[in-house]
C-alpha atoms as a PDB file:
ATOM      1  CA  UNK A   1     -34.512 -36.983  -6.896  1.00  0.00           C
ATOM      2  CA  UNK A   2     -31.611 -36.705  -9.484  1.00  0.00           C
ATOM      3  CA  UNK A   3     -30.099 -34.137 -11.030  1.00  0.00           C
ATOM      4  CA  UNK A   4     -31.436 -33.219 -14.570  1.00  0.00           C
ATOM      5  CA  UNK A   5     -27.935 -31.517 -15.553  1.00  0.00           C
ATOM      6  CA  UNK A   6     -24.041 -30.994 -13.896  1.00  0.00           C
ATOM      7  CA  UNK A   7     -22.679 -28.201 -14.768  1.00  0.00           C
ATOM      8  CA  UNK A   8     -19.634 -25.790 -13.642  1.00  0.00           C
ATOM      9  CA  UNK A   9     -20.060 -22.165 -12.904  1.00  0.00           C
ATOM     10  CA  UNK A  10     -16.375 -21.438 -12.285  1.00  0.00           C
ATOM     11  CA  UNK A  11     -15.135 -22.866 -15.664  1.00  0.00           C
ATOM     12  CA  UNK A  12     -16.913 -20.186 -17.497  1.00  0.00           C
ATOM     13  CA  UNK A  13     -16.686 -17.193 -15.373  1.00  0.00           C
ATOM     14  CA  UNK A  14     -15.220 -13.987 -15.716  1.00  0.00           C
ATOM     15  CA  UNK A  15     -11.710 -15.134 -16.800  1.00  0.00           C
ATOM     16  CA  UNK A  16     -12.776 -16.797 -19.720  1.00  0.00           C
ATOM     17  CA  UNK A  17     -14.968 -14.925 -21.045  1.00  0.00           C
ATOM     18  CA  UNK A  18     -13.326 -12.110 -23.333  1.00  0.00           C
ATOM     19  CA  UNK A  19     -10.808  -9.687 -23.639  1.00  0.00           C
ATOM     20  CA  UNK A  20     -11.419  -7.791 -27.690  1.00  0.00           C
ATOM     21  CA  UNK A  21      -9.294  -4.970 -27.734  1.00  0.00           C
ATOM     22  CA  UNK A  22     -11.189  -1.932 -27.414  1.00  0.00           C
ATOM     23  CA  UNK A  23     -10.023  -0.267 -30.616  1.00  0.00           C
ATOM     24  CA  UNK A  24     -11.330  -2.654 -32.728  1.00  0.00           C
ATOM     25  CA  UNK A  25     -14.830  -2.185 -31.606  1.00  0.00           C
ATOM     26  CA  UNK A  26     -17.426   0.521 -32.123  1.00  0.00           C
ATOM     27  CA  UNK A  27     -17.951   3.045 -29.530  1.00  0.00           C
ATOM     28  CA  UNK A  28     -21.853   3.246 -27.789  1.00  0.00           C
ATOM     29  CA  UNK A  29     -23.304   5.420 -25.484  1.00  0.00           C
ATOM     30  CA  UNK A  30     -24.084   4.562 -21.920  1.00  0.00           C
ATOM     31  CA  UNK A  31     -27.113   2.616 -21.294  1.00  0.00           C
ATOM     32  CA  UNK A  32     -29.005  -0.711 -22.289  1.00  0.00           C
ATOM     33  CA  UNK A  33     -29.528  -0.770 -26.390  1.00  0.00           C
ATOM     34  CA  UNK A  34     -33.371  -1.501 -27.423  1.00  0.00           C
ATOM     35  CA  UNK A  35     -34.024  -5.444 -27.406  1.00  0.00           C
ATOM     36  CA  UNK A  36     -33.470  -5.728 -31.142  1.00  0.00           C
ATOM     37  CA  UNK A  37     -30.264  -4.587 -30.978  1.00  0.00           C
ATOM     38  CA  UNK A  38     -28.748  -6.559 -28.014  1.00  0.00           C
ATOM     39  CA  UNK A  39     -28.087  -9.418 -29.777  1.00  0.00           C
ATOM     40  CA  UNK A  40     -24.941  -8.012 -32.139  1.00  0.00           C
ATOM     41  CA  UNK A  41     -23.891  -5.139 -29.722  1.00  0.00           C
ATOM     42  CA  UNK A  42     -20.550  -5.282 -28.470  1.00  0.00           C
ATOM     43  CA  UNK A  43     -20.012  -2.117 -26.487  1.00  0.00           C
ATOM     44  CA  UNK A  44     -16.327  -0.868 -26.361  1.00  0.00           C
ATOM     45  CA  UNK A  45     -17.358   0.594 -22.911  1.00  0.00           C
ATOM     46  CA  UNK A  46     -18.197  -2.657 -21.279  1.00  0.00           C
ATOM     47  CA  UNK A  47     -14.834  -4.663 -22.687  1.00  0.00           C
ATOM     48  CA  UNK A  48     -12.725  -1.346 -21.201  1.00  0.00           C
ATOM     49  CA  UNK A  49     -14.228  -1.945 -18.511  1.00  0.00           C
ATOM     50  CA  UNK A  50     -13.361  -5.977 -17.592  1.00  0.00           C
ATOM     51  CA  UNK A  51      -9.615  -4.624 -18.744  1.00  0.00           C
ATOM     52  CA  UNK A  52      -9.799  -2.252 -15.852  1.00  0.00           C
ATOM     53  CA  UNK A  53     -11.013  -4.598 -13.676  1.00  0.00           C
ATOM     54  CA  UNK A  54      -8.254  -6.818 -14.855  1.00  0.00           C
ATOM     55  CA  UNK A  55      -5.550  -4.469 -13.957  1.00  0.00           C
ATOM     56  CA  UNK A  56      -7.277  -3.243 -10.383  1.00  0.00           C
ATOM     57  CA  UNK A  57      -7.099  -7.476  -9.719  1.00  0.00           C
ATOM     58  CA  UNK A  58      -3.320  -7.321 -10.939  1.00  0.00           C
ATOM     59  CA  UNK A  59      -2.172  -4.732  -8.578  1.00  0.00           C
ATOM     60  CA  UNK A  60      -3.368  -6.463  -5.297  1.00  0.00           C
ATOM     61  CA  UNK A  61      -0.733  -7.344  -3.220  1.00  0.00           C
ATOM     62  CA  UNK A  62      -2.843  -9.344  -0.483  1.00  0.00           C
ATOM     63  CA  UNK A  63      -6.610  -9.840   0.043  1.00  0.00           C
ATOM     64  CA  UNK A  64      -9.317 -11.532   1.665  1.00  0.00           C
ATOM     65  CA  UNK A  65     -12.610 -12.148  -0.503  1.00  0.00           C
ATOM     66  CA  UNK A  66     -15.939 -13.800   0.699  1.00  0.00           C
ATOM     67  CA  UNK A  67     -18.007 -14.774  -1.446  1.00  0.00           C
ATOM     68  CA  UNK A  68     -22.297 -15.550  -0.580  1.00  0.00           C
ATOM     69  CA  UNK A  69     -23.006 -17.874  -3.748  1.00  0.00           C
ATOM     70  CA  UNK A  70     -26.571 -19.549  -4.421  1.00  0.00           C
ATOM     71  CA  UNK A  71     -26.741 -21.809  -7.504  1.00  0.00           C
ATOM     72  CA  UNK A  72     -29.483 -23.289  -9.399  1.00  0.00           C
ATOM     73  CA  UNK A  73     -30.359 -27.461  -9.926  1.00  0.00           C
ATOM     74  CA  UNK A  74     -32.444 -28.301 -12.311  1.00  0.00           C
ATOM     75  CA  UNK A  75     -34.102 -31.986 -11.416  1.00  0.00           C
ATOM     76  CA  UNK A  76     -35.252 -34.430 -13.675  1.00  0.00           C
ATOM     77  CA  UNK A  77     -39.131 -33.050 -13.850  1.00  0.00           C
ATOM     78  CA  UNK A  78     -37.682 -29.216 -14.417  1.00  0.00           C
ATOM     79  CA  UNK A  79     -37.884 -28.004 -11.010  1.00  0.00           C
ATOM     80  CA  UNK A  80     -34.813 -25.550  -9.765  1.00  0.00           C
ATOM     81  CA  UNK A  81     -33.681 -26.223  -6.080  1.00  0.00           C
ATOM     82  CA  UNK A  82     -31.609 -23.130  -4.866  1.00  0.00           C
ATOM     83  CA  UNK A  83     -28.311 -24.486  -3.015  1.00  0.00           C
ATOM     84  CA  UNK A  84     -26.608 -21.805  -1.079  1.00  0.00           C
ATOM     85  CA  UNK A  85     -23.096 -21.660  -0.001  1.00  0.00           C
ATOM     86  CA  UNK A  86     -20.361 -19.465   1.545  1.00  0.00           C
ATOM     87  CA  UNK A  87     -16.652 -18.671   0.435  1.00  0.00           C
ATOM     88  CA  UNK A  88     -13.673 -17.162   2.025  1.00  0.00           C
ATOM     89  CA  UNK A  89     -10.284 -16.347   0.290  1.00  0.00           C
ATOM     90  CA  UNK A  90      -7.394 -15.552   2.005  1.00  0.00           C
ATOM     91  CA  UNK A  91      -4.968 -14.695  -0.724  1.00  0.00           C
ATOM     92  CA  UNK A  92      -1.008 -13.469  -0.797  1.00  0.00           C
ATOM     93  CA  UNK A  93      -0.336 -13.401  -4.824  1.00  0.00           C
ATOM     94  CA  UNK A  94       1.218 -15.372  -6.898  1.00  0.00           C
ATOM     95  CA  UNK A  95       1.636 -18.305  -4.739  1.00  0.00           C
ATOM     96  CA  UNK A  96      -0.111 -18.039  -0.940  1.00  0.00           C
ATOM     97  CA  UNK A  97      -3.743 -19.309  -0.589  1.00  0.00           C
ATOM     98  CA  UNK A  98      -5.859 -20.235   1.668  1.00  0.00           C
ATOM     99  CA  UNK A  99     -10.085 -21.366   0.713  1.00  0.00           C
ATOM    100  CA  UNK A 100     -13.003 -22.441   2.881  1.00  0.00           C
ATOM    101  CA  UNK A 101     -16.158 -23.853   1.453  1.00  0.00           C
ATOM    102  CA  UNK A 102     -19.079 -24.246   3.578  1.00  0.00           C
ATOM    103  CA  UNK A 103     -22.475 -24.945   2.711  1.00  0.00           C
ATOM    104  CA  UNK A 104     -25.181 -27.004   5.296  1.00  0.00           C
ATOM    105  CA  UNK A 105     -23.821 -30.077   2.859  1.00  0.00           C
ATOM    106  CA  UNK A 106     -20.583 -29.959   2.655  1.00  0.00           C
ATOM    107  CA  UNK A 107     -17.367 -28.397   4.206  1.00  0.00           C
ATOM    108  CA  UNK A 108     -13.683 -28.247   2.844  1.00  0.00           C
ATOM    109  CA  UNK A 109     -10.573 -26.061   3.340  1.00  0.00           C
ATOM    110  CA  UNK A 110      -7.739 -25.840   1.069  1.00  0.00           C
ATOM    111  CA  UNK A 111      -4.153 -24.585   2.101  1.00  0.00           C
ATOM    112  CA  UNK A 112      -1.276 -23.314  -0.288  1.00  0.00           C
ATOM    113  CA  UNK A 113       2.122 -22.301   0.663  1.00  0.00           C
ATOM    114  CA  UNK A 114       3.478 -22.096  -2.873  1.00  0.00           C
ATOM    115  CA  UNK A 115       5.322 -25.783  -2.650  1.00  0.00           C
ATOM    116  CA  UNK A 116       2.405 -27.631  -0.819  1.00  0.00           C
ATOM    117  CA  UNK A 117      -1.158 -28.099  -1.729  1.00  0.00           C
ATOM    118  CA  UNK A 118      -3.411 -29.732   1.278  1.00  0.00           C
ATOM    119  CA  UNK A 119      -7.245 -30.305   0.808  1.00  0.00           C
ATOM    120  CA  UNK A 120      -8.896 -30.867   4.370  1.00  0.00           C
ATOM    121  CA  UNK A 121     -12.620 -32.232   5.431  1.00  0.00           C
ATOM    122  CA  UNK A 122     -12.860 -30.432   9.255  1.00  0.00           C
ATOM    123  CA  UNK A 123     -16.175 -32.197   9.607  1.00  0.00           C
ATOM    124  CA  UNK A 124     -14.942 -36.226   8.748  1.00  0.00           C
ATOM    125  CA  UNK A 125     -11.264 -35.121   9.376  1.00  0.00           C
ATOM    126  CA  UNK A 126      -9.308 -35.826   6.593  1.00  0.00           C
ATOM    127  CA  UNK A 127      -6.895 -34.797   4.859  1.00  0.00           C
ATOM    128  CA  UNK A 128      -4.810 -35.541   1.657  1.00  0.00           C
ATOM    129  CA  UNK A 129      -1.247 -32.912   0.481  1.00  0.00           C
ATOM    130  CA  UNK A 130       0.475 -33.029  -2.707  1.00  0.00           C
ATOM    131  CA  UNK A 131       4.354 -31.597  -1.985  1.00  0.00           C
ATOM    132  CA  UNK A 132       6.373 -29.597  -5.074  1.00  0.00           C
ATOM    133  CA  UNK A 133       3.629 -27.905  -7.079  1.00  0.00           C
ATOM    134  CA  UNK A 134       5.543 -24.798  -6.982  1.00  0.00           C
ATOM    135  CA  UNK A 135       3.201 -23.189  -9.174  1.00  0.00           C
ATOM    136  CA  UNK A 136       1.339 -19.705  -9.186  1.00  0.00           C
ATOM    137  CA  UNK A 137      -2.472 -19.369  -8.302  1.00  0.00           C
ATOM    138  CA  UNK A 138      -3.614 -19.370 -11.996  1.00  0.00           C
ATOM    139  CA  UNK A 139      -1.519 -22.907 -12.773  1.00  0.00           C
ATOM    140  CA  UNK A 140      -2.936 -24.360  -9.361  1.00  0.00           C
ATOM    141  CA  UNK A 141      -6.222 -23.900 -10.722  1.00  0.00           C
ATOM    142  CA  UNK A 142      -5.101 -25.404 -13.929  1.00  0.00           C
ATOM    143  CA  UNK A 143      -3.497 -28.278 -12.162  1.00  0.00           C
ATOM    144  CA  UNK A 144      -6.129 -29.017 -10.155  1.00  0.00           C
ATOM    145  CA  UNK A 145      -8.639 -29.226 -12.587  1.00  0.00           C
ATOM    146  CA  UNK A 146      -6.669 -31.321 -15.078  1.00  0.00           C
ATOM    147  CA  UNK A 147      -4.933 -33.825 -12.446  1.00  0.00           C
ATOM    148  CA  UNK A 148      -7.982 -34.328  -9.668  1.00  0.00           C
ATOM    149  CA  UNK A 149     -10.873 -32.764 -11.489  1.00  0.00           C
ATOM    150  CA  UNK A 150     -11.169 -30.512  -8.467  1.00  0.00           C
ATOM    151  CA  UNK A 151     -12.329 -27.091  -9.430  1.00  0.00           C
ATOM    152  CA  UNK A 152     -12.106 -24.012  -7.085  1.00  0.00           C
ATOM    153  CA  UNK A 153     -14.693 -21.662  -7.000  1.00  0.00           C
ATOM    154  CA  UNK A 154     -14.080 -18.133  -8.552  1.00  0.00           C
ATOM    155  CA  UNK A 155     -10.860 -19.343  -9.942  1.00  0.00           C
ATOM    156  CA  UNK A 156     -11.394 -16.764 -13.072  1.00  0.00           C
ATOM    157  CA  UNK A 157     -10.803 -14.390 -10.651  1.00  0.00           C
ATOM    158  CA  UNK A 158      -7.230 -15.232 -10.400  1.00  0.00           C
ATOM    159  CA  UNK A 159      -6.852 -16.455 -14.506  1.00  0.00           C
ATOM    160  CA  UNK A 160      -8.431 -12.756 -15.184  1.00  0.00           C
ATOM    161  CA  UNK A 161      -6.075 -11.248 -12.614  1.00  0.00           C
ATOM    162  CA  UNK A 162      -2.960 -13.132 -13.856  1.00  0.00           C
ATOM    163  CA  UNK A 163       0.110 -11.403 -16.782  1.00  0.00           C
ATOM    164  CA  UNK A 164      -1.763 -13.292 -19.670  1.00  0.00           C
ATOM    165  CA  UNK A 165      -5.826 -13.072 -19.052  1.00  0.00           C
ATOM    166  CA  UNK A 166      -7.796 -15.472 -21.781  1.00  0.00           C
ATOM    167  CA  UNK A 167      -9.235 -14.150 -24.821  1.00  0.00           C
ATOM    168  CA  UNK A 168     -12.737 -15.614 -25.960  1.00  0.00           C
ATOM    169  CA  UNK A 169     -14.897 -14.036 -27.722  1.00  0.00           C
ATOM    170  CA  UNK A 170     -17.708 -12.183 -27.140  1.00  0.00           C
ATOM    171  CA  UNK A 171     -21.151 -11.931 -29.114  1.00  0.00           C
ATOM    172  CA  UNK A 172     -22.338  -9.412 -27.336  1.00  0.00           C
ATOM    173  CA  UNK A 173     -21.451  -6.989 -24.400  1.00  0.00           C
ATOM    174  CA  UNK A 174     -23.675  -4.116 -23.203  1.00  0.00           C
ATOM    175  CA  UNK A 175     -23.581  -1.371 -20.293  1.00  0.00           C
ATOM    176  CA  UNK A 176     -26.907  -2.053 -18.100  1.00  0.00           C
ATOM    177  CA  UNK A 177     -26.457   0.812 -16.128  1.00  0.00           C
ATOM    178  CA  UNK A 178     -25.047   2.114 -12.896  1.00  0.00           C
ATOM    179  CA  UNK A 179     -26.429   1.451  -9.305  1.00  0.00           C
ATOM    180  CA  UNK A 180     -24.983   0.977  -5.594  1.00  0.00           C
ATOM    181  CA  UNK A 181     -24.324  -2.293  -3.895  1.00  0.00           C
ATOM    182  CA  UNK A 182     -23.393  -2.509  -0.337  1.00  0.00           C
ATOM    183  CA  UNK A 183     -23.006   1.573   0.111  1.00  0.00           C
ATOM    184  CA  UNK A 184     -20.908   1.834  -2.711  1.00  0.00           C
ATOM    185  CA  UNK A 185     -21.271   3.097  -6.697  1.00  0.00           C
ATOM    186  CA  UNK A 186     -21.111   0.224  -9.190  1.00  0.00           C
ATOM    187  CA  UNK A 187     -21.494  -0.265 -12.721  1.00  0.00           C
ATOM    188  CA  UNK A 188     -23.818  -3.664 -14.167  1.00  0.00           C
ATOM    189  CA  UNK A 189     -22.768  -4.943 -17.473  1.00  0.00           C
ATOM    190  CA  UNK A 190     -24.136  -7.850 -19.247  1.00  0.00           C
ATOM    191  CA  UNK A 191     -21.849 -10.435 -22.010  1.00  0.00           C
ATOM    192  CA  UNK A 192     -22.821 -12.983 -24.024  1.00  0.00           C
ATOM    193  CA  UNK A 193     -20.437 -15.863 -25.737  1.00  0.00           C
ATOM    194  CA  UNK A 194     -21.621 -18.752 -27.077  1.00  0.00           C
ATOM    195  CA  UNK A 195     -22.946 -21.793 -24.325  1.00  0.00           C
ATOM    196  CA  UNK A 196     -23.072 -19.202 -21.679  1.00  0.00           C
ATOM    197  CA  UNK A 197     -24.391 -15.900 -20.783  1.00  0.00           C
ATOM    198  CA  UNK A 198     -23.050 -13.458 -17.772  1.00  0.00           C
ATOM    199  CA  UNK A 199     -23.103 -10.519 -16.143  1.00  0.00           C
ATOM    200  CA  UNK A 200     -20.974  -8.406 -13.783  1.00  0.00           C
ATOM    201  CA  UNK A 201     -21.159  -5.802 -11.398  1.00  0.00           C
ATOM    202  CA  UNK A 202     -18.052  -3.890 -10.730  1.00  0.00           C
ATOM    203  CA  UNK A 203     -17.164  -1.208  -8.149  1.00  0.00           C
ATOM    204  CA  UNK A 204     -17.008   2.698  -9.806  1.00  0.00           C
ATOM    205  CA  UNK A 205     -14.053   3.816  -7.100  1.00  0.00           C
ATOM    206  CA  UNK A 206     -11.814   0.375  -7.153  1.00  0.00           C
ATOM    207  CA  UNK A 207     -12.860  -1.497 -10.734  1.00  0.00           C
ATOM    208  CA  UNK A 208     -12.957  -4.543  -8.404  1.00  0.00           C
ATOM    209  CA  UNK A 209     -16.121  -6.991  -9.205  1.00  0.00           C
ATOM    210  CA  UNK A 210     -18.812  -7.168  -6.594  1.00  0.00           C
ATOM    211  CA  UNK A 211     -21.263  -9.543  -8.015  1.00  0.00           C
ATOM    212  CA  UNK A 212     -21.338 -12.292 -10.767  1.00  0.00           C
ATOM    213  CA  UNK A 213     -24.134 -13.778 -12.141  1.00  0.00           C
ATOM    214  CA  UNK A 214     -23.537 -16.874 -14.800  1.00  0.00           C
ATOM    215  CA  UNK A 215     -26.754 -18.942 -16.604  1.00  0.00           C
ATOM    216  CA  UNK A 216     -25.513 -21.447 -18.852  1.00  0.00           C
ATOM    217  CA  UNK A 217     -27.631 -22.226 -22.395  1.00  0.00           C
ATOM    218  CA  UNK A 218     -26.472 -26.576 -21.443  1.00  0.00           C
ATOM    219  CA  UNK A 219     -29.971 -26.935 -20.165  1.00  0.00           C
ATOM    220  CA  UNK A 220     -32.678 -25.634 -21.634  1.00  0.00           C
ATOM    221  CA  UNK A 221     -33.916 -24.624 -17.954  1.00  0.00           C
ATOM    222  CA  UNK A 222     -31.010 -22.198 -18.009  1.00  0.00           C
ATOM    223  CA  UNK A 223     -29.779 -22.940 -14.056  1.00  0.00           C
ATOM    224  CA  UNK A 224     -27.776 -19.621 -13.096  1.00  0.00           C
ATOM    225  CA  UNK A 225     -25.287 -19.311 -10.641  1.00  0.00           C
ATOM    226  CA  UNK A 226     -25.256 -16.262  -8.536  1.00  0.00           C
ATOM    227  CA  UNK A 227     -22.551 -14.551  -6.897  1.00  0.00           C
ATOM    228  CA  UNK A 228     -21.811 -11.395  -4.615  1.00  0.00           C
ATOM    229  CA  UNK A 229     -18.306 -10.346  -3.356  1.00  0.00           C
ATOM    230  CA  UNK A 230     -16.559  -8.416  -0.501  1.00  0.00           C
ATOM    231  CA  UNK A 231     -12.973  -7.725  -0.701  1.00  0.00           C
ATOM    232  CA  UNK A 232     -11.048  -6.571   1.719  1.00  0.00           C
ATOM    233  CA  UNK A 233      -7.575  -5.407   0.111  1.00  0.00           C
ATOM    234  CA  UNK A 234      -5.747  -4.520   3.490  1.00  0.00           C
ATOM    235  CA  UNK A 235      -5.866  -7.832   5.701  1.00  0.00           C
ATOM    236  CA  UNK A 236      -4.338  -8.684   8.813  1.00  0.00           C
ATOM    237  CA  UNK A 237      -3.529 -12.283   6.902  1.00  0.00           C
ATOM    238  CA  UNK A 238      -1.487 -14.406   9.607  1.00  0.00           C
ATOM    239  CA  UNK A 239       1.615 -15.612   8.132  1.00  0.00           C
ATOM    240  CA  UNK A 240       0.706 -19.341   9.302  1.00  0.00           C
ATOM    241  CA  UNK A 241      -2.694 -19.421   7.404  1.00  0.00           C
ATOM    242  CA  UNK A 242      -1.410 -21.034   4.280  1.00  0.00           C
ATOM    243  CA  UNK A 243       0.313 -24.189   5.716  1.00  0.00           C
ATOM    244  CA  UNK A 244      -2.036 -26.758   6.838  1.00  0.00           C
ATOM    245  CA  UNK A 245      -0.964 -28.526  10.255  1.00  0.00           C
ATOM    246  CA  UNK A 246      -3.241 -31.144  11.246  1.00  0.00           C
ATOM    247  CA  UNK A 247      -5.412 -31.472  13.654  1.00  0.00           C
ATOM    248  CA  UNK A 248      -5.061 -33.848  16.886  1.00  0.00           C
ATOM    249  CA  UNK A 249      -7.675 -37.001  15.205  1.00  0.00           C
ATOM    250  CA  UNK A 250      -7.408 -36.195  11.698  1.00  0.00           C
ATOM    251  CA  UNK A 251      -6.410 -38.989   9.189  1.00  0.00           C
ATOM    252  CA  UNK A 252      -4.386 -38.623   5.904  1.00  0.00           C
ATOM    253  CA  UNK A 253      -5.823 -39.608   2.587  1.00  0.00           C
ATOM    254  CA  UNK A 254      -4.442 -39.505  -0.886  1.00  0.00           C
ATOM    255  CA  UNK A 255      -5.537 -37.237  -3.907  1.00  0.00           C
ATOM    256  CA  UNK A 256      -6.760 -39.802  -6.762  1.00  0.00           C
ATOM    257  CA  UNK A 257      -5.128 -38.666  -9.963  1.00  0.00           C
ATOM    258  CA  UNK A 258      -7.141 -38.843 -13.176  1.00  0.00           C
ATOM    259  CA  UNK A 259      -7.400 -36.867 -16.853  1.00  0.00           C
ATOM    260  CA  UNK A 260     -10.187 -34.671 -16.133  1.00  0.00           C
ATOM    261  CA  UNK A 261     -10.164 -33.320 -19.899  1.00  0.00           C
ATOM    262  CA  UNK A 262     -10.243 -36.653 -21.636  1.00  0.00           C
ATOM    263  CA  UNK A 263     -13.015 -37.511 -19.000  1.00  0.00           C
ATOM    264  CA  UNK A 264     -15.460 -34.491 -20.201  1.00  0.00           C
ATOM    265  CA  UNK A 265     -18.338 -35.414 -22.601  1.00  0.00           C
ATOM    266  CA  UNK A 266     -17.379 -35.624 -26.409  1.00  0.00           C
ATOM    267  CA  UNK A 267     -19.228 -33.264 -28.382  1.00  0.00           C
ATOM    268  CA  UNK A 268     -21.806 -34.632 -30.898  1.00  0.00           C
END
């Protein structure tokens, strides 16, 4: 069976979705607004709040962050099939990485050193490196996208945490309410921009995000992809996990380079 619809969860996560500067918007109380209100609300609370998240993702020095992700295929009679999936950051800011994808379909690593980029297969054993990208975490994303189409997962996460985070706006952004997650106090709030809504659930005593939830208006099924997180923001990170040195049987490949904008769908 095919696929009804492809579409990206990390291209419109958290880092593109908003910042509206707080003291241009009207000031609500706590708590969900009546449904026929929703629509227009844009609560300064909940845009105060992604700006504090911002700056709690700005001040980490090092961290690890795994990720349990599920998302949502629509086939071609309307039926969703839940794929699950697993991610693991190891990250020194701006320029040390270190990402493992694993699902029961797939498996890939990806090592960054802040001059070399290597992707890796473990399970068919290949590899392929690019040399001189000397670029922070944001512009790998960037470059990485645009030059190979490759996209990394929760890649707003480093756009929202960079000097300069996006600004999109938002047609609507409401407090749900506050909760726990994992032992700890969090806060859910819910945002809406055109194509696309989200919502986020971010820690009371660290402002860091703990879950994501994104269900995109492309198909009229509305697939959502689902997200929870667990930092850790004092690793043990081994000095040697960013540089990729490979394994006794593995085989080198080459990135194919291609225009991944001019390749996306023209809108009618």
């Amino acid at each position: 069976m095919s696929r009804k619809t492809r579409w990206h969860p990390s291209r419109v996560g958290l880092a593109m979705l908003v910042v509206l500067s707080p003291l241009a918007l009207p000031a609500a109380e706590h708590g969900a607004p009546p449904a026929d209100r929703q629509e227009a609300q844009i609560d300064a609370t909940a845009v105060a709040a992604l700006e504090r998240m911002g700056r709690a993702l700005r001040a980490l020095k090092k961290f690890t962050l795994t990720s349990d992700a599920s998302t949502e295929v629509v086939l071609d009679n309307g039926q969703k099939i839940e794929l699950d999936g697993q991610v693991k950051y190891e990250v020194e800011p701006p320029r040390r990485l270190f990402l493992d994808i694993s699902s029961d379909r797939a498996h890939r690593q990806l090592f960054y050193d802040g001059n070399t980029m290597t992707l890796y297969s473990p399970r068919l054993k290949y590899y392929a490196s690019v040399d001189g990208v000397d670029a922070t975490l944001g512009e790998l994303a960037g470059k990485l996208w645009a030059d190979y189409g490759i996209e990394l997962p929760l890649t707003d996460l480093f756009l929202w945490g960079g000097d300069k985070p996006p600004r999109n706006p938002l047609t609507s952004a409401i407090y749900v309410g506050a909760g726990s997650m994992d032992g700890d106090r969090i806060d859910q709030y819910a945002f809406r921009q055109p194509g696309v809504d989200w919502q986020v659930w971010i820690g009371q005593a660290d402002s860091l995000p703990r879950k994501i939830a994104i269900t995109s208006h492309d198909d009229p099924a509305l697939p959502t992809y689902t997200a929870r997180l667990k930092w850790d923001t004092t690793p043990a990170i081994d000095s040697n996990a960013f540089t990729f040195v490979p394994p006794q049987g593995s085989a080198r490949s080459e990135l194919l380079v291609i225009d991944a904008v001019a390749m996306q769908p023209k809108e009618k």
